[in-house]
N, C-alpha and C. Protein backbone atom coordinates (compact mmCIF):
# COMPACT_ATOMS: atom_id res chain seq x y z
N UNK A 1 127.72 119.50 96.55
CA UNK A 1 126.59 119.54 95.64
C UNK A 1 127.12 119.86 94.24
N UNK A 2 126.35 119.48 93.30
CA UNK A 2 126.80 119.58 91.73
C UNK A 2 125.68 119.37 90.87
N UNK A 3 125.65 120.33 89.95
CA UNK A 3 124.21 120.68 88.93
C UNK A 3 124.72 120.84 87.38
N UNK A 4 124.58 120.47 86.99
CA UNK A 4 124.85 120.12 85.43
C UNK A 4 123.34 120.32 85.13
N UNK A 5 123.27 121.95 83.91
CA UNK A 5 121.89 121.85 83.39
C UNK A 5 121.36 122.58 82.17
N UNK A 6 121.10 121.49 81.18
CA UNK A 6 120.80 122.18 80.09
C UNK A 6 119.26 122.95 79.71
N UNK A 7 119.61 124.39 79.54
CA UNK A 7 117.97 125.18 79.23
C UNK A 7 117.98 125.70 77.88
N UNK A 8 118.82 125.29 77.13
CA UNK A 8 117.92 125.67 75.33
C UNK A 8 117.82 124.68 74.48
N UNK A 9 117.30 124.30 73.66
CA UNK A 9 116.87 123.40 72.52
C UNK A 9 116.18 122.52 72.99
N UNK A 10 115.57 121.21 72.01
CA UNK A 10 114.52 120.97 72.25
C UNK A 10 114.64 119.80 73.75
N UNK A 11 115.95 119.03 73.64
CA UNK A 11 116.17 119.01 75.00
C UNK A 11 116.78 119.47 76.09
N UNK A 12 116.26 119.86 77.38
CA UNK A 12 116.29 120.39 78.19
C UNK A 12 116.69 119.60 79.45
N UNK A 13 116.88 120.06 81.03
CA UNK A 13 117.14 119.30 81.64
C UNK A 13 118.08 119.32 83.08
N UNK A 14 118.22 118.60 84.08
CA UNK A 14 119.56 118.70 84.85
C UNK A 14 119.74 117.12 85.13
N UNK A 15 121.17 117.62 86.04
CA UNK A 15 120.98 116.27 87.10
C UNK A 15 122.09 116.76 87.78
N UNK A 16 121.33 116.74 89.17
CA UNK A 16 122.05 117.52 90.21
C UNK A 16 122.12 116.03 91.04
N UNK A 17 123.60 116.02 92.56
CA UNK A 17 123.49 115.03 93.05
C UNK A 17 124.73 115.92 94.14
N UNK A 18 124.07 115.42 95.06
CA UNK A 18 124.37 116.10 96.58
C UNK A 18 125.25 114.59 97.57
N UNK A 19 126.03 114.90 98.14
CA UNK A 19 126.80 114.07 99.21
C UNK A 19 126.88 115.00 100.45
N UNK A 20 125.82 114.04 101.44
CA UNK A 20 126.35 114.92 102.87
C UNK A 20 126.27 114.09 103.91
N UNK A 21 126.65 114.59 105.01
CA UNK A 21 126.71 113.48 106.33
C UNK A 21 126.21 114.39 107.50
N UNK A 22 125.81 113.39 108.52
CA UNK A 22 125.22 114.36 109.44
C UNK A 22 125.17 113.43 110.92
N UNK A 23 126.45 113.61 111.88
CA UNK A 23 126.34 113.16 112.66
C UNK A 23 125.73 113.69 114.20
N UNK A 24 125.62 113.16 114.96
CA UNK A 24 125.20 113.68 116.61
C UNK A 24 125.95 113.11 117.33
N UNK A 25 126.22 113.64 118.05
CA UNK A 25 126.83 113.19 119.57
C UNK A 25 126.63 113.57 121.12
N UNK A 26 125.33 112.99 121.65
CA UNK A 26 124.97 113.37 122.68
C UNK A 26 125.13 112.55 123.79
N UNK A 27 125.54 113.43 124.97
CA UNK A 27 125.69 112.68 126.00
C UNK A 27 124.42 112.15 126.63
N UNK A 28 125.14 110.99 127.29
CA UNK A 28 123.94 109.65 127.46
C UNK A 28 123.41 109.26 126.80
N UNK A 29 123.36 109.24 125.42
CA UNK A 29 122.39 108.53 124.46
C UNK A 29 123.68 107.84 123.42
N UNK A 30 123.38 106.48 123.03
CA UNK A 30 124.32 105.50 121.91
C UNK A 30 125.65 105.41 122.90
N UNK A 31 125.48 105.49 123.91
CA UNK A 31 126.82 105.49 125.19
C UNK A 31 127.85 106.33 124.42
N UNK A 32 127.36 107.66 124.50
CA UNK A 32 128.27 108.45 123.84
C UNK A 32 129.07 108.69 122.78
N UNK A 33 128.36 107.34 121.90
CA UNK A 33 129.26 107.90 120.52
C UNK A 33 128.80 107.90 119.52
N UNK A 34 129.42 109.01 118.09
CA UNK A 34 128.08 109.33 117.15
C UNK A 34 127.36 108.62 116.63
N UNK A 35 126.02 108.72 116.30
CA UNK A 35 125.38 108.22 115.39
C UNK A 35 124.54 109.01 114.08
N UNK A 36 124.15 108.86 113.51
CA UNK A 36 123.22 109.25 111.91
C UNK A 36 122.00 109.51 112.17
N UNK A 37 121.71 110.83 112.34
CA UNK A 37 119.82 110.90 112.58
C UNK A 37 118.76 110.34 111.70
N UNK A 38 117.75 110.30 111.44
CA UNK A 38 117.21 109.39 110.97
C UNK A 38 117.63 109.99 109.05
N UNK A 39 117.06 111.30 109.00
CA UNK A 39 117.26 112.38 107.88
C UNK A 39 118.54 112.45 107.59
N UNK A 40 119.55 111.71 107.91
CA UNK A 40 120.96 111.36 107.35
C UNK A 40 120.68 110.69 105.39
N UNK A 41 120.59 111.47 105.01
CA UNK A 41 120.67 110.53 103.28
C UNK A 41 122.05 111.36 102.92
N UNK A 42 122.83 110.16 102.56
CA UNK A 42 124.19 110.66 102.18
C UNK A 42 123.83 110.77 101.12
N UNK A 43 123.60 110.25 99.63
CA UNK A 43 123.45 110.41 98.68
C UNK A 43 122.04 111.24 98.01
N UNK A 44 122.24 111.70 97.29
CA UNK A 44 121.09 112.14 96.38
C UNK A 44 121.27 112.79 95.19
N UNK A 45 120.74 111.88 94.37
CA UNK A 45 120.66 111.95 92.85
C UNK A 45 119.37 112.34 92.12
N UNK A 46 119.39 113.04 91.70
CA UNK A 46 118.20 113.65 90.33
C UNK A 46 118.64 113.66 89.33
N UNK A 47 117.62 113.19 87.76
CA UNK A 47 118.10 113.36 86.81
C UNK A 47 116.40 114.04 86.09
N UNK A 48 116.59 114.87 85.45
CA UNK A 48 115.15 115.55 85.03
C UNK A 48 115.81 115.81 83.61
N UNK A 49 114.51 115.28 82.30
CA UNK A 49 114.87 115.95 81.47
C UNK A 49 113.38 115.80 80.49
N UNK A 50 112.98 117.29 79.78
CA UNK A 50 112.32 117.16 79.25
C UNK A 50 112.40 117.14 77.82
N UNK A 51 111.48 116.73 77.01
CA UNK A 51 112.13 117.18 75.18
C UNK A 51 110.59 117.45 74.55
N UNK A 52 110.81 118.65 73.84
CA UNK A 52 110.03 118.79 72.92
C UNK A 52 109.39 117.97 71.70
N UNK A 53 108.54 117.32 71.55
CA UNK A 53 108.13 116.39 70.39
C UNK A 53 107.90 117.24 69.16
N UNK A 54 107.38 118.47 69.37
CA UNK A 54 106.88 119.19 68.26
C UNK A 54 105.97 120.21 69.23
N UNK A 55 105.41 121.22 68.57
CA UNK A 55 104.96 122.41 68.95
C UNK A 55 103.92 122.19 70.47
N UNK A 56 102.94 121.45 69.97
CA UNK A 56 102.21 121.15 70.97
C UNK A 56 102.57 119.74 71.73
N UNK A 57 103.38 118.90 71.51
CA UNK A 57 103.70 118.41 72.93
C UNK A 57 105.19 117.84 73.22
N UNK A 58 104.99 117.59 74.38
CA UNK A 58 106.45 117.57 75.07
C UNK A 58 106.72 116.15 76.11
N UNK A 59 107.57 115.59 76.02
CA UNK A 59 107.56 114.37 77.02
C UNK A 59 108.87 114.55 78.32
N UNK A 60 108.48 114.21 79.57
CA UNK A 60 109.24 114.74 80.88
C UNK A 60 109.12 113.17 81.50
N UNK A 61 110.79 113.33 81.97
CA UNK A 61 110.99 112.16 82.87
C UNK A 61 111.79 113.19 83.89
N UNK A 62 111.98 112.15 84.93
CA UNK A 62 112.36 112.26 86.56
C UNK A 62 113.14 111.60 86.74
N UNK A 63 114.46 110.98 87.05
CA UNK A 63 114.45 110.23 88.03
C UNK A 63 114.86 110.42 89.57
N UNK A 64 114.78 109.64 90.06
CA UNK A 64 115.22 109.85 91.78
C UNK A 64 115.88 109.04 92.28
N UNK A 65 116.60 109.05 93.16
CA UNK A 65 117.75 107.74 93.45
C UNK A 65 118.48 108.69 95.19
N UNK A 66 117.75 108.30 96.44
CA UNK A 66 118.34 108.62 97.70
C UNK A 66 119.00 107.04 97.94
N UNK A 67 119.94 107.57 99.05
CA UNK A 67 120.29 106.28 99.95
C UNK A 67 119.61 106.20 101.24
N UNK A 68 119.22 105.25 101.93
CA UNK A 68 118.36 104.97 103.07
C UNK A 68 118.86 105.81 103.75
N UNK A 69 117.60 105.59 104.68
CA UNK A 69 117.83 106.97 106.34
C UNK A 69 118.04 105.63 107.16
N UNK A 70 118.86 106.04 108.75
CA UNK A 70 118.96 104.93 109.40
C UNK A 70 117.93 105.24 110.11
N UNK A 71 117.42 103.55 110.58
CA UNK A 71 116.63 103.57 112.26
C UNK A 71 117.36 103.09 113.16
N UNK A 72 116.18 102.47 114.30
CA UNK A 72 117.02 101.62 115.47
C UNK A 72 116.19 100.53 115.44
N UNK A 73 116.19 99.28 115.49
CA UNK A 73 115.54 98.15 115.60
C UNK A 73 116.13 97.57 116.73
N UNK A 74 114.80 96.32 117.07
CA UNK A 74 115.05 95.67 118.28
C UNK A 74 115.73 94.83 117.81
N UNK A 75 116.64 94.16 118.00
CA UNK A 75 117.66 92.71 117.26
C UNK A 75 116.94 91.67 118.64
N UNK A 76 116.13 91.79 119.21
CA UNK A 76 115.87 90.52 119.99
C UNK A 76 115.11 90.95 121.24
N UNK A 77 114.66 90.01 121.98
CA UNK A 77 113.98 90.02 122.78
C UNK A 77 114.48 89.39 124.77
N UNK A 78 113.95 89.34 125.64
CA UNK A 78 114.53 88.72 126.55
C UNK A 78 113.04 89.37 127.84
N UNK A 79 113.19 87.78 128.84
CA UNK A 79 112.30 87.90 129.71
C UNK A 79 112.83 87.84 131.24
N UNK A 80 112.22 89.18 131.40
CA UNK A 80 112.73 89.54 132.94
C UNK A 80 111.85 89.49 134.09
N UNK A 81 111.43 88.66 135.14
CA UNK A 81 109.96 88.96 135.69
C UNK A 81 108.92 88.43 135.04
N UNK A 82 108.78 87.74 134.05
CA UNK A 82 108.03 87.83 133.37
C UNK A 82 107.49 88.04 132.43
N UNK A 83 108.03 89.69 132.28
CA UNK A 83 107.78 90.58 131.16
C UNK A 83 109.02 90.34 130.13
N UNK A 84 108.39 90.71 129.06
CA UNK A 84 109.35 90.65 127.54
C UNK A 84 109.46 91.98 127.63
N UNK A 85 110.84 92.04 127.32
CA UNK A 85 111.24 92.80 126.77
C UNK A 85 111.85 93.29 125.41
N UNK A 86 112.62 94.02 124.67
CA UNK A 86 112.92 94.44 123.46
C UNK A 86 114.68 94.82 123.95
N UNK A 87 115.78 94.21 123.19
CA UNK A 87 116.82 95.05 123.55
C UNK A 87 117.40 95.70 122.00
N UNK A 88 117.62 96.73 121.37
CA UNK A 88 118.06 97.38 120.92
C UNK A 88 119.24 97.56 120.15
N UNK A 89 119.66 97.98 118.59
CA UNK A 89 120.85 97.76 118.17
C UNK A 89 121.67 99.51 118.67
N UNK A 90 122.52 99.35 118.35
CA UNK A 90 122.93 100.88 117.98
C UNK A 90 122.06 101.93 117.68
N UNK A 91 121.87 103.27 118.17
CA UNK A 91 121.02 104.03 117.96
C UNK A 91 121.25 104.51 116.30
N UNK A 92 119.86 104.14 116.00
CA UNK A 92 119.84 104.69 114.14
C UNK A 92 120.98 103.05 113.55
N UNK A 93 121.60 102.66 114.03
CA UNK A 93 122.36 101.78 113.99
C UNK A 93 122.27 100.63 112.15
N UNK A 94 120.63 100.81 112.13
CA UNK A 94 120.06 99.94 110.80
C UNK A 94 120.02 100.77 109.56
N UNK A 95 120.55 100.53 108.36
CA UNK A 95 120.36 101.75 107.38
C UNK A 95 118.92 101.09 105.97
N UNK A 96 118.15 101.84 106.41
CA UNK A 96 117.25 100.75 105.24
C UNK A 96 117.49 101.17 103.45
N UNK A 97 116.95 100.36 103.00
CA UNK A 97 117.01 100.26 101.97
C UNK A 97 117.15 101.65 100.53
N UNK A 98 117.72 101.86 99.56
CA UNK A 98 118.05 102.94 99.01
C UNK A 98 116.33 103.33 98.32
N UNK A 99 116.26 104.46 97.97
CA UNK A 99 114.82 104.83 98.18
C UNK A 99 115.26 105.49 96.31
N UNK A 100 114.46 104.98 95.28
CA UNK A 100 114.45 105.46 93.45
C UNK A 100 113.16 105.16 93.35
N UNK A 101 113.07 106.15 91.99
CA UNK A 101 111.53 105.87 90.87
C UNK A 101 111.97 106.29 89.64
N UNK A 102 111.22 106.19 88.74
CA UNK A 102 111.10 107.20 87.29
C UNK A 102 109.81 107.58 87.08
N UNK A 103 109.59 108.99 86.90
CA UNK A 103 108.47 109.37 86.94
C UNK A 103 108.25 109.63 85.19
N UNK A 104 107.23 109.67 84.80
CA UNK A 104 107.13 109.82 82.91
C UNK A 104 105.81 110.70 82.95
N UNK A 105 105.44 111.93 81.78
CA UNK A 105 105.16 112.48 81.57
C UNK A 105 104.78 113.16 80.26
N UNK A 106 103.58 113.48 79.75
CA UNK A 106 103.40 113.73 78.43
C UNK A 106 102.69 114.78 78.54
N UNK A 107 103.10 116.27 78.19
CA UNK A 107 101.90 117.20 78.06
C UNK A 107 101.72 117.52 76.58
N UNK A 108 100.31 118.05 76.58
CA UNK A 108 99.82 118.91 75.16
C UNK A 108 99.01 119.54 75.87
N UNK A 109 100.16 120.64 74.96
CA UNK A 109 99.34 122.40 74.84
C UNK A 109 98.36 122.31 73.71
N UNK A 110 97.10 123.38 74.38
CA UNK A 110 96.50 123.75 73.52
C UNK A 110 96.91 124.62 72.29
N UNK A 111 96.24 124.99 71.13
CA UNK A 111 95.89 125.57 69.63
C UNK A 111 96.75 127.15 71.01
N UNK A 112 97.72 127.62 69.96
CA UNK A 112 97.86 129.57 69.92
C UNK A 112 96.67 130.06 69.50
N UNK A 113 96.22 130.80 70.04
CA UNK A 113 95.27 131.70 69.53
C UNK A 113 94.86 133.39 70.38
N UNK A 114 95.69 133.91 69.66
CA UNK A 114 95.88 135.40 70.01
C UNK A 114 94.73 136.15 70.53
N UNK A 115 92.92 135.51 70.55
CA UNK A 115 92.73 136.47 70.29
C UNK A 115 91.91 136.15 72.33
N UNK A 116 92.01 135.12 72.57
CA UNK A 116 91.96 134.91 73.75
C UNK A 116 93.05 134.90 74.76
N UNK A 117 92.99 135.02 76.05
CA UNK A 117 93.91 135.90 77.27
C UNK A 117 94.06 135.10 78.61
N UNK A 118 94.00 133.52 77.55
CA UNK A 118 94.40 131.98 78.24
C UNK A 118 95.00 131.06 77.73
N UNK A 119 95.85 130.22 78.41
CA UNK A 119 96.42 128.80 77.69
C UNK A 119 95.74 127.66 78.43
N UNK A 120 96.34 126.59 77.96
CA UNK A 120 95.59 125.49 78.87
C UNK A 120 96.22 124.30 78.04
N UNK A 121 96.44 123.26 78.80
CA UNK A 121 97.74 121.82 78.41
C UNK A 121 96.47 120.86 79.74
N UNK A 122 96.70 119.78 79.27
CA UNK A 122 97.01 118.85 79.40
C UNK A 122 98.33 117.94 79.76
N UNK A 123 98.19 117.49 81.16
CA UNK A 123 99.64 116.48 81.64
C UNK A 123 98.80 114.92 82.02
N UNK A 124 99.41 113.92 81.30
CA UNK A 124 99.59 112.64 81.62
C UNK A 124 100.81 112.11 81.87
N UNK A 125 100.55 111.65 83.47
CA UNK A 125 101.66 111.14 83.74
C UNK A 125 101.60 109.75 84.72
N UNK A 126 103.13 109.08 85.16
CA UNK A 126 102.77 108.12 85.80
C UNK A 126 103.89 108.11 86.57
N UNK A 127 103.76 107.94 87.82
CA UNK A 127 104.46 108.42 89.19
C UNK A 127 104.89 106.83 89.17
N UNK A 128 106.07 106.67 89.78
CA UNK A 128 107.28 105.29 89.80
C UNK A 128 106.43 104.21 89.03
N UNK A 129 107.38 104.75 87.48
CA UNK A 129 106.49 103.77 86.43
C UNK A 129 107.28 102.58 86.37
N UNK A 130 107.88 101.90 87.28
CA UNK A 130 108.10 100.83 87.00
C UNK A 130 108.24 99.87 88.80
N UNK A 131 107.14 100.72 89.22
CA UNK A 131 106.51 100.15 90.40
C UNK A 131 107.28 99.89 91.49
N UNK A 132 108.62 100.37 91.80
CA UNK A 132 109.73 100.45 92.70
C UNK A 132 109.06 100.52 94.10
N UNK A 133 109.41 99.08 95.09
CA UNK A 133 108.11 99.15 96.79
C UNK A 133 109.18 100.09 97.33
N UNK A 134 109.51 101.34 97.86
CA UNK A 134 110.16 102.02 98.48
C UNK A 134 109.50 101.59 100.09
N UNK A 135 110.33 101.53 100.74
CA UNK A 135 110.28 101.57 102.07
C UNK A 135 109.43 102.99 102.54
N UNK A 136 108.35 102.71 103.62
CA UNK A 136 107.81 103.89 104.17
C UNK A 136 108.21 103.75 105.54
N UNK A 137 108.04 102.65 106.13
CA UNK A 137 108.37 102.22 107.82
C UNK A 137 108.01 100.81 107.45
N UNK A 138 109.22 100.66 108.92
CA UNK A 138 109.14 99.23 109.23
C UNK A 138 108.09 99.02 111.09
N UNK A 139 107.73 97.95 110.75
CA UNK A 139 107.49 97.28 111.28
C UNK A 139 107.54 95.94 112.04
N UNK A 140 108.04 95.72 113.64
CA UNK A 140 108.96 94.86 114.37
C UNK A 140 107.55 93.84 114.96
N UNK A 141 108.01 92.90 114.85
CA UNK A 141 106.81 92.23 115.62
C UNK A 141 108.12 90.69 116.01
N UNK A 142 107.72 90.89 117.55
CA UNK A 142 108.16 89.70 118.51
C UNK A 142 107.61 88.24 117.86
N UNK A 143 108.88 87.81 117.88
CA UNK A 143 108.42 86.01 117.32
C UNK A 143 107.74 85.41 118.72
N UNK A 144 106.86 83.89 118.24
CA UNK A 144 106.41 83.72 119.68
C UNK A 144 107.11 83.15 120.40
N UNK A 145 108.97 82.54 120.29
CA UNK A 145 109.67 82.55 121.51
C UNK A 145 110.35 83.57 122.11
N UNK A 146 110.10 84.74 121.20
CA UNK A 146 110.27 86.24 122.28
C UNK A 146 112.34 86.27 121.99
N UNK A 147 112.79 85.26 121.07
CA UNK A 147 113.77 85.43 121.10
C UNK A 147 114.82 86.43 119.65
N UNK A 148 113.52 86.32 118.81
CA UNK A 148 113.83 86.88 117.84
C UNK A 148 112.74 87.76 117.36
N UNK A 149 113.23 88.63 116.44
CA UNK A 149 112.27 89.87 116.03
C UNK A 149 111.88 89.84 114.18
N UNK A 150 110.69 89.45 113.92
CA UNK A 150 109.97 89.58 112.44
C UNK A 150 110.25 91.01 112.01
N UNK A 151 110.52 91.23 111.31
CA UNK A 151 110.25 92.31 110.60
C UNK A 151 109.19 92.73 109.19
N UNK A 152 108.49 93.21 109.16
CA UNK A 152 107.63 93.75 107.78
C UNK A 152 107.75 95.45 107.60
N UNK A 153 107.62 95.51 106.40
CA UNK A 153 107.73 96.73 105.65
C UNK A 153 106.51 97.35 105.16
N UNK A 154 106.59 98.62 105.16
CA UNK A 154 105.10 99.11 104.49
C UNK A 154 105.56 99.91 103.63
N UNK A 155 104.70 99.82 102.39
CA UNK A 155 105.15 100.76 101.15
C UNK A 155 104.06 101.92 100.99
N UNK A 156 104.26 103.28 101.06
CA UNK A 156 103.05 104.26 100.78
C UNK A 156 102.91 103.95 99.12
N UNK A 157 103.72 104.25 98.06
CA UNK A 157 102.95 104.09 96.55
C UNK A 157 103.50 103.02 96.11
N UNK A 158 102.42 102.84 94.78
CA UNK A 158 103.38 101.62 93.64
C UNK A 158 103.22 102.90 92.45
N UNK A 159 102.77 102.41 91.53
CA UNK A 159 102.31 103.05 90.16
C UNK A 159 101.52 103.63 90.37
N UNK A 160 101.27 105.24 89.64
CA UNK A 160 100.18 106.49 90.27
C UNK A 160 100.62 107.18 88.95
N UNK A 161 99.27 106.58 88.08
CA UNK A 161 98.87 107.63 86.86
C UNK A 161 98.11 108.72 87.49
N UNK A 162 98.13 109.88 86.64
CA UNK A 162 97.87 111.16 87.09
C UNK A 162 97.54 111.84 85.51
N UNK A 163 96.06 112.65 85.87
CA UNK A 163 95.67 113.66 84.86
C UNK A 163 95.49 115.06 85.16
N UNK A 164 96.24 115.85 84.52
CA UNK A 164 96.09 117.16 85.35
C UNK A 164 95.91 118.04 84.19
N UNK A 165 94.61 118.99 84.25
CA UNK A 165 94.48 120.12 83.56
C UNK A 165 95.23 121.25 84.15
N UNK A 166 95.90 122.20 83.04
CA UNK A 166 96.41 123.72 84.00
C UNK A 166 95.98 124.40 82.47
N UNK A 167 95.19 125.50 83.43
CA UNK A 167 94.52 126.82 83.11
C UNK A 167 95.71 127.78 83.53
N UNK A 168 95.95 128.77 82.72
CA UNK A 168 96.94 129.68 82.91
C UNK A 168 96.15 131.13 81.93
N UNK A 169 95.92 132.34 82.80
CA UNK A 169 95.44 133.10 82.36
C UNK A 169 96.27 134.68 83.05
């Protein structure tokens, strides 16, 4: 792990970025040899930095940058009896896709005024402002000669503006 981070003047900031690995090895399962649990992200990168515009406001970015978690997918199909079946790659064996956004951010603080025993800002912001489909889960669906496997993807966000008041007393 490694953190590089600046906290005085008007810009501020880090960017920390982590390398780790994480294998298993259990008997009877992947015929005994390791594989990557799903929560395996070798990489991970952050970059955060905010800057002061002037007294009352300030502009904040994010970014984010993991490398995929593995799964296991069916690579194919086959009929035994009758029945279809699903046969299997390597356990965790598939690594999907690397998972980034940039998040952007604008607050304004309210007027100083000493003689009240509250603050209060304003945040506008916009969550993966440049609409990055991150992988949430996949989804396997049998072709209809049962010999090959479709795959589709589902994305939880795209772009997610956000208004947030904070009261601080």
């Amino acid at each position: 792990e490694y953190m590089l981070e600046k906290k005085t003047g008007d810009l501020t900031g880090w960017i920390a970025y982590t390398f780790s690995q994480t294998q298993y090895q259990i008997d009877g399962v992947n015929n005994n040899n390791y594989f990557s649990p799903r929560w395996d992200i070798r990489h991970n990168l952050s970059i955060t930095g905010n800057y002061q515009l002037n007294k009352r406001w300030s502009v904040s970015s994010t970014f984010k940058f993991t490398s995929g978690g593995f799964v296991t997918v069916p690579e194919g199909s086959f009929i035994y009896n009758g029945s279809a079946f699903n046969y299997y790659s390597e356990r965790n064996g598939y690594q999907i896709e690397p998972y980034h956004r940039l998040d952007v951010s604008f607050t304004y603080k309210s007027k100083k005024n000493d003689k009240r025993n509250w603050k209060s800002e304003w945040v506008y912001g916009i969550y993966n402002i440049y609409g990055r489909e991150n992988i949430y889960t996949l989804f396997a669906q049998p072709e209809r000669n049962l010999v090959s496997t479709q795959f589709s993807k589902m994305y939880l966000f795209g772009i997610v503006p956000s208004v947030t008041y904070n009261l601080k007393f």
